[in-house]
C-alpha atoms as a PDB file:
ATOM      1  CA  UNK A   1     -17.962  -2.870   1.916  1.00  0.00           C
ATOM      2  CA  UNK A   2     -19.084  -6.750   0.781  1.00  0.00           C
ATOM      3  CA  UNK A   3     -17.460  -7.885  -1.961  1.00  0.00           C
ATOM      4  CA  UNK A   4     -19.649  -9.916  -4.127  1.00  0.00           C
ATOM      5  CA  UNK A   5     -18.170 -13.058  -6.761  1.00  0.00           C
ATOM      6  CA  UNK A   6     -19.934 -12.181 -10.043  1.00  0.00           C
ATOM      7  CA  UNK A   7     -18.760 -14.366 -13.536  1.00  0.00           C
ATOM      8  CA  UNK A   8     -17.412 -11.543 -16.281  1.00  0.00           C
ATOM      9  CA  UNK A   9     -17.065 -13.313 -20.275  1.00  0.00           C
ATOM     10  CA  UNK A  10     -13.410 -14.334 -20.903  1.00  0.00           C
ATOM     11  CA  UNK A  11     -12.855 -11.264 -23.019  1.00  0.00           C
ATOM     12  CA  UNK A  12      -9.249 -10.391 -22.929  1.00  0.00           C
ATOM     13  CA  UNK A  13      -9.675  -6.613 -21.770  1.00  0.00           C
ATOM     14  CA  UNK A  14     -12.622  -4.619 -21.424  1.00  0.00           C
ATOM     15  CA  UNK A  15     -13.168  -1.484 -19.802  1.00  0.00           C
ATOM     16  CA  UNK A  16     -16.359   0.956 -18.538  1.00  0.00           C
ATOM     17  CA  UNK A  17     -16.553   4.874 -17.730  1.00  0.00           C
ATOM     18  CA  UNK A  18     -19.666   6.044 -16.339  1.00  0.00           C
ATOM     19  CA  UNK A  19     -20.855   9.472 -14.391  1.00  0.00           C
ATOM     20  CA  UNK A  20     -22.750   7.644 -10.859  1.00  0.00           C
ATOM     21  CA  UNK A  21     -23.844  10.805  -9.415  1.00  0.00           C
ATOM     22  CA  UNK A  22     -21.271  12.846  -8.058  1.00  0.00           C
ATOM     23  CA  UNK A  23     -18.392  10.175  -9.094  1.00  0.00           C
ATOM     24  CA  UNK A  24     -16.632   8.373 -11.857  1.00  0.00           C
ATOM     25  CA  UNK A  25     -15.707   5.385 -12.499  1.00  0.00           C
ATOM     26  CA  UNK A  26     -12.748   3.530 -14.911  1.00  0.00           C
ATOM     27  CA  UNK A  27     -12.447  -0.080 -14.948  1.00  0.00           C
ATOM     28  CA  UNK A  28     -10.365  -3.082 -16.727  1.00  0.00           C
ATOM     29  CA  UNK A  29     -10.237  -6.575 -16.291  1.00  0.00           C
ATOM     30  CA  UNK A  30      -8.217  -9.065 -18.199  1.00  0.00           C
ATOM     31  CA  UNK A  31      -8.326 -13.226 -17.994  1.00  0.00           C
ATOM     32  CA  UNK A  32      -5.344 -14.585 -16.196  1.00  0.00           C
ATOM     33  CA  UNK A  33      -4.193 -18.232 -16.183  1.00  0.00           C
ATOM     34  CA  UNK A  34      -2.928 -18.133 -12.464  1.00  0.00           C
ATOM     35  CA  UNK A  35      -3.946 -19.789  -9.381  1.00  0.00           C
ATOM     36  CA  UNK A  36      -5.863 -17.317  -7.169  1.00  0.00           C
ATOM     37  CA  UNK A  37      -2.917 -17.674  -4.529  1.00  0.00           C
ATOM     38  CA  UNK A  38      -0.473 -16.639  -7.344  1.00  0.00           C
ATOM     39  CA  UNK A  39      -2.860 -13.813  -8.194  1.00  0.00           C
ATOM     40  CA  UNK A  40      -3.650 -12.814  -4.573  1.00  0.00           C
ATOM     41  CA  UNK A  41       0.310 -12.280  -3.591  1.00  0.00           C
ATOM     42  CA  UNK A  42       1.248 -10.580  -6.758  1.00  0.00           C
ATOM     43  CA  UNK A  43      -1.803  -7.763  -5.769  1.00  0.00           C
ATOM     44  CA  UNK A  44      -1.298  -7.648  -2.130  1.00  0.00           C
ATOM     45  CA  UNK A  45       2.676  -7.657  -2.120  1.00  0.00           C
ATOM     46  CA  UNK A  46       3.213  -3.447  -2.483  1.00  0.00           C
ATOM     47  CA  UNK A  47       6.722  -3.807  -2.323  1.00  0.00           C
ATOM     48  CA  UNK A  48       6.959  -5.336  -6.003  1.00  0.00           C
ATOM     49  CA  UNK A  49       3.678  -3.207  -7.342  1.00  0.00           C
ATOM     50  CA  UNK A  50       6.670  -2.060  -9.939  1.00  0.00           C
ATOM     51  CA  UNK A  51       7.357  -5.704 -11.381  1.00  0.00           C
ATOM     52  CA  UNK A  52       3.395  -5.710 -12.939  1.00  0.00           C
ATOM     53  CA  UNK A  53       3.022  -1.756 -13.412  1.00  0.00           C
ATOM     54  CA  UNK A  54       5.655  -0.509 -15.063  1.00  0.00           C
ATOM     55  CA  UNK A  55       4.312   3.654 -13.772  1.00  0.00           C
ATOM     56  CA  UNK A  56       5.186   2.607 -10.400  1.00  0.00           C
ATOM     57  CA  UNK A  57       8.798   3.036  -9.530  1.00  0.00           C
ATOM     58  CA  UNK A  58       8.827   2.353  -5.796  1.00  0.00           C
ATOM     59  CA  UNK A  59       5.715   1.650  -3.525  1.00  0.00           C
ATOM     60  CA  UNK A  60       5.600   0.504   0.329  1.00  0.00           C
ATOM     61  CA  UNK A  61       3.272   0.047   3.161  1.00  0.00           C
ATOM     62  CA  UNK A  62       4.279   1.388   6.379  1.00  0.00           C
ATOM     63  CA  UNK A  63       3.263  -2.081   8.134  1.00  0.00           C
ATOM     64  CA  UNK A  64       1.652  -5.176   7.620  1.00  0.00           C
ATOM     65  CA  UNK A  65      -0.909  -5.752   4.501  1.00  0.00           C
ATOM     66  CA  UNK A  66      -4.175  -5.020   6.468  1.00  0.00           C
ATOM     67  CA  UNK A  67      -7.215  -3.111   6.779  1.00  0.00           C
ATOM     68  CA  UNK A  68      -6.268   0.858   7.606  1.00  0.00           C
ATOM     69  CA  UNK A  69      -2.659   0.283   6.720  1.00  0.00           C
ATOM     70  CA  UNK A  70      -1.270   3.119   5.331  1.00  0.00           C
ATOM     71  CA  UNK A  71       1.716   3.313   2.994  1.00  0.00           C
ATOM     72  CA  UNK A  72       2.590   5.345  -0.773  1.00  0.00           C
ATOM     73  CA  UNK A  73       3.508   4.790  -4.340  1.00  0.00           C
ATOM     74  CA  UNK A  74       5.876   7.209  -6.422  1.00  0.00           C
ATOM     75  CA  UNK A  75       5.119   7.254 -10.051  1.00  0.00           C
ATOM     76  CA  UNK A  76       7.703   7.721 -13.108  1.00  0.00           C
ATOM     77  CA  UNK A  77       7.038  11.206 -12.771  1.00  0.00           C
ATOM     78  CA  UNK A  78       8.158  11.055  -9.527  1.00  0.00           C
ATOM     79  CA  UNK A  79       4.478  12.256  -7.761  1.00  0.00           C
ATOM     80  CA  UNK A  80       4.228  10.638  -4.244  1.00  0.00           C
ATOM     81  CA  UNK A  81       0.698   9.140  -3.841  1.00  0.00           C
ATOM     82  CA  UNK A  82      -0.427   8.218   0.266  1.00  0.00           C
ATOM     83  CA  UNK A  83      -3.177   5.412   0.261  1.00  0.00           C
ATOM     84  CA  UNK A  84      -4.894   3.477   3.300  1.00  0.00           C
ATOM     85  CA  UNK A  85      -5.695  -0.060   2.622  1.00  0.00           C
ATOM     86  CA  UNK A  86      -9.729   0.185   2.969  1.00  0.00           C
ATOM     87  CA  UNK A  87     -11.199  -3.033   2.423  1.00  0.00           C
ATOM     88  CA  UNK A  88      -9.939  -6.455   2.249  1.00  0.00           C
ATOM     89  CA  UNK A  89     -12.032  -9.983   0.903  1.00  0.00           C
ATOM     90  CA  UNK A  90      -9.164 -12.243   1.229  1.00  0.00           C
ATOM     91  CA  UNK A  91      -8.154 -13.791  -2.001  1.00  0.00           C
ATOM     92  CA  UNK A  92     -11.092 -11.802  -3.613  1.00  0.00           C
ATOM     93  CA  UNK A  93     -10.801  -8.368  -3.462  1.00  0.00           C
ATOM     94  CA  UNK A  94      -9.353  -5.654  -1.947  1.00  0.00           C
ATOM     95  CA  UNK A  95      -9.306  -1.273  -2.086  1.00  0.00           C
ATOM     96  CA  UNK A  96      -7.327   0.984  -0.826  1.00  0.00           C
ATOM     97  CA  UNK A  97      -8.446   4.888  -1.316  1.00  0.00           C
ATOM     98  CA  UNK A  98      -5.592   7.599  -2.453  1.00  0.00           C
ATOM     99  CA  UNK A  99      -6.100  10.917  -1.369  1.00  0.00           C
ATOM    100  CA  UNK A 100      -5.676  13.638  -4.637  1.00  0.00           C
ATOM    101  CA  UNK A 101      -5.622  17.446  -3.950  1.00  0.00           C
ATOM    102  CA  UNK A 102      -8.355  19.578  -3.752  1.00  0.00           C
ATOM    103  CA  UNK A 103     -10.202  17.256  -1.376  1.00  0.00           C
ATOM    104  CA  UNK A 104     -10.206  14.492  -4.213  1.00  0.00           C
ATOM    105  CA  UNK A 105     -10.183  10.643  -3.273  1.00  0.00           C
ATOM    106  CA  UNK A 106      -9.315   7.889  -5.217  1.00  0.00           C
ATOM    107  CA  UNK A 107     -10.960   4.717  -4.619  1.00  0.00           C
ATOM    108  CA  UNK A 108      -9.308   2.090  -6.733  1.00  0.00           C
ATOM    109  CA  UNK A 109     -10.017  -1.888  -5.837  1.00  0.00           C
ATOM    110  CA  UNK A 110      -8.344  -5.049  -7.199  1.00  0.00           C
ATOM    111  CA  UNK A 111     -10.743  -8.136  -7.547  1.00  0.00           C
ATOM    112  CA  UNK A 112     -10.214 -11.462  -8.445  1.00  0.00           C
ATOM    113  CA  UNK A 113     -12.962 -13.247 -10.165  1.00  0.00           C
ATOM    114  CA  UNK A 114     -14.195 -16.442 -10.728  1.00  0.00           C
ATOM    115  CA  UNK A 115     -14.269 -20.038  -9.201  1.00  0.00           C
ATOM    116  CA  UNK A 116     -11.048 -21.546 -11.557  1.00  0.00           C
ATOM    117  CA  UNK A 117      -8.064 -20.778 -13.708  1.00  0.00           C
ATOM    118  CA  UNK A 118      -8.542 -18.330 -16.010  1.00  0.00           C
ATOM    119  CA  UNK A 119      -9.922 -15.734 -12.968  1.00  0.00           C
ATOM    120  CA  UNK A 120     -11.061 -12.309 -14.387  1.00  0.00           C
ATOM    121  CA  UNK A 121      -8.676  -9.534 -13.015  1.00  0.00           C
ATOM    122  CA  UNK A 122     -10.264  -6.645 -12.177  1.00  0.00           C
ATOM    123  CA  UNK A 123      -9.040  -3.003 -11.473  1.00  0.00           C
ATOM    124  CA  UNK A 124     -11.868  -0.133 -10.588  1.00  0.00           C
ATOM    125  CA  UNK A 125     -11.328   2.747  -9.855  1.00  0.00           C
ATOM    126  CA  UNK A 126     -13.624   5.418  -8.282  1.00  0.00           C
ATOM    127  CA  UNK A 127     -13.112   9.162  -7.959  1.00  0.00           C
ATOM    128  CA  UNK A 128     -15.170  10.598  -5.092  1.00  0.00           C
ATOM    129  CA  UNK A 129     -15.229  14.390  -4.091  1.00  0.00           C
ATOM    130  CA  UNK A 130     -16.053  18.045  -5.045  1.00  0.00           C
ATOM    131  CA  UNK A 131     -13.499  17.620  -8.050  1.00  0.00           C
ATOM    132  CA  UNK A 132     -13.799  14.077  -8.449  1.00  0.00           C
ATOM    133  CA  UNK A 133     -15.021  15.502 -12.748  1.00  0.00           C
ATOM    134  CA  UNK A 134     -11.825  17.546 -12.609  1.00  0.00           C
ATOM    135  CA  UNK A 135      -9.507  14.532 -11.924  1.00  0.00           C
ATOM    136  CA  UNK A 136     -11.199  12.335 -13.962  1.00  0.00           C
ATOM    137  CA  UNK A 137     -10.947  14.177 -17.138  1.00  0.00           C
ATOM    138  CA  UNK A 138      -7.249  14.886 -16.187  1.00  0.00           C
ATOM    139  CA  UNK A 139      -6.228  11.368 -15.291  1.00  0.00           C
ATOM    140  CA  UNK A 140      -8.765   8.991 -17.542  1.00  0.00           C
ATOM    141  CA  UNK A 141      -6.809   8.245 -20.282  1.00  0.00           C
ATOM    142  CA  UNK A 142      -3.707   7.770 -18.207  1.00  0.00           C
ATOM    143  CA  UNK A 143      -5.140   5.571 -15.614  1.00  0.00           C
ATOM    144  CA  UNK A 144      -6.830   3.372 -18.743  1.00  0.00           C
ATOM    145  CA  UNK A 145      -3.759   2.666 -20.077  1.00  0.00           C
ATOM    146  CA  UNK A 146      -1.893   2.293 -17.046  1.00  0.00           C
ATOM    147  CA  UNK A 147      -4.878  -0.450 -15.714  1.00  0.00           C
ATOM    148  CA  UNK A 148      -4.412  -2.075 -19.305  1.00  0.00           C
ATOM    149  CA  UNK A 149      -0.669  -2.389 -18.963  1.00  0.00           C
ATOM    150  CA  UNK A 150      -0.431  -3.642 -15.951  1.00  0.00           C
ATOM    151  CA  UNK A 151      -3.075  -6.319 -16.665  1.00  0.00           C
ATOM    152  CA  UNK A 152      -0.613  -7.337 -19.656  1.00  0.00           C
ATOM    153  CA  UNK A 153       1.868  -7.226 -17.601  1.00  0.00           C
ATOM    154  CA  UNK A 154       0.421  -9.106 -14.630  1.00  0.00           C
ATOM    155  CA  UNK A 155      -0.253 -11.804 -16.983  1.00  0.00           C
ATOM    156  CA  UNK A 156       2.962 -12.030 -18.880  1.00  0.00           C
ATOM    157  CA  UNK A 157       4.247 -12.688 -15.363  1.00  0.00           C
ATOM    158  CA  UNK A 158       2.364 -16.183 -15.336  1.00  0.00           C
ATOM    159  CA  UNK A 159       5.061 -17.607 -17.834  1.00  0.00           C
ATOM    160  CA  UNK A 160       7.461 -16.926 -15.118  1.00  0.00           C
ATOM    161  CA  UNK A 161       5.411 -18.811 -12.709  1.00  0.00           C
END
């Protein structure tokens, strides 16, 4: 997978859902005064996921941030979720797929945007399978908010900075 740099309007958080084929989509993005290094560690660092989304209580990979690396997340509900790092566009993008019952994958990629400070932050997430329509509708609103949080968050962060 290529990732592409495309310029998004500074809108403070906007978000999509749309049926392509088979799979669904959900998407945020927010405008964050960072420099893309800044940015780039925050995303890539799994061990502190939980300091910038607040549903994540513990997250880890099992080596090294890098293509194939596998490692999980645990939500506040306590659900354990494996991923495998699937694509990386250093300081750009990068995806790693979750795998959901029922044969159901999660493709979900973080993108930085833009040539200077603010960068668009963007999360996108893909469902892909035979009941990629069944964990849409069940997660949707969830994963909106969650993306939309976590966005806040992420930029709140930059005071700290």
């Amino acid at each position: 997978m290529s990732f592409m740099r495309k310029e998004f309007p500074s809108a403070s958080f906007s978000h999509n859902n749309y049926l392509t084929g088979s799979s669904l989509t959900i998407s945020h993005e927010a405008a964050i005064y960072a420099s893309r290094q800044w940015l780039w560690e925050k995303l890539t660092n799994v061990s502190t996921w939980s300091e910038w989304d607040h549903e994540v209580t513990e997250s880890r990979l099992h080596c090294d941030f890098c293509i194939n690396a596998e490692g999980y997340l645990v939500d506040r509900q306590g659900n354990q979720l494996i991923f495998k790092i699937t694509d990386i566009n250093h300081e750009e993008a990068y995806s790693n797929m979750y795998f959901l019952p029922m044969g159901t994958k999660l493709h979900f990629t973080h993108m930085i945007i833009g040539s200077d400070a603010p960068y668009q932050v963007k999360f996108h997430a893909l469902f892909l399978g035979p009941y990629a329509a069944y964990h849409f509708n069940k997660f949707k609103n969830d994963i909106q908010m969650t993306m939309q949080k976590a966005l806040s968050n992420l930029s709140n962060l930059t005071c700290n900075h």
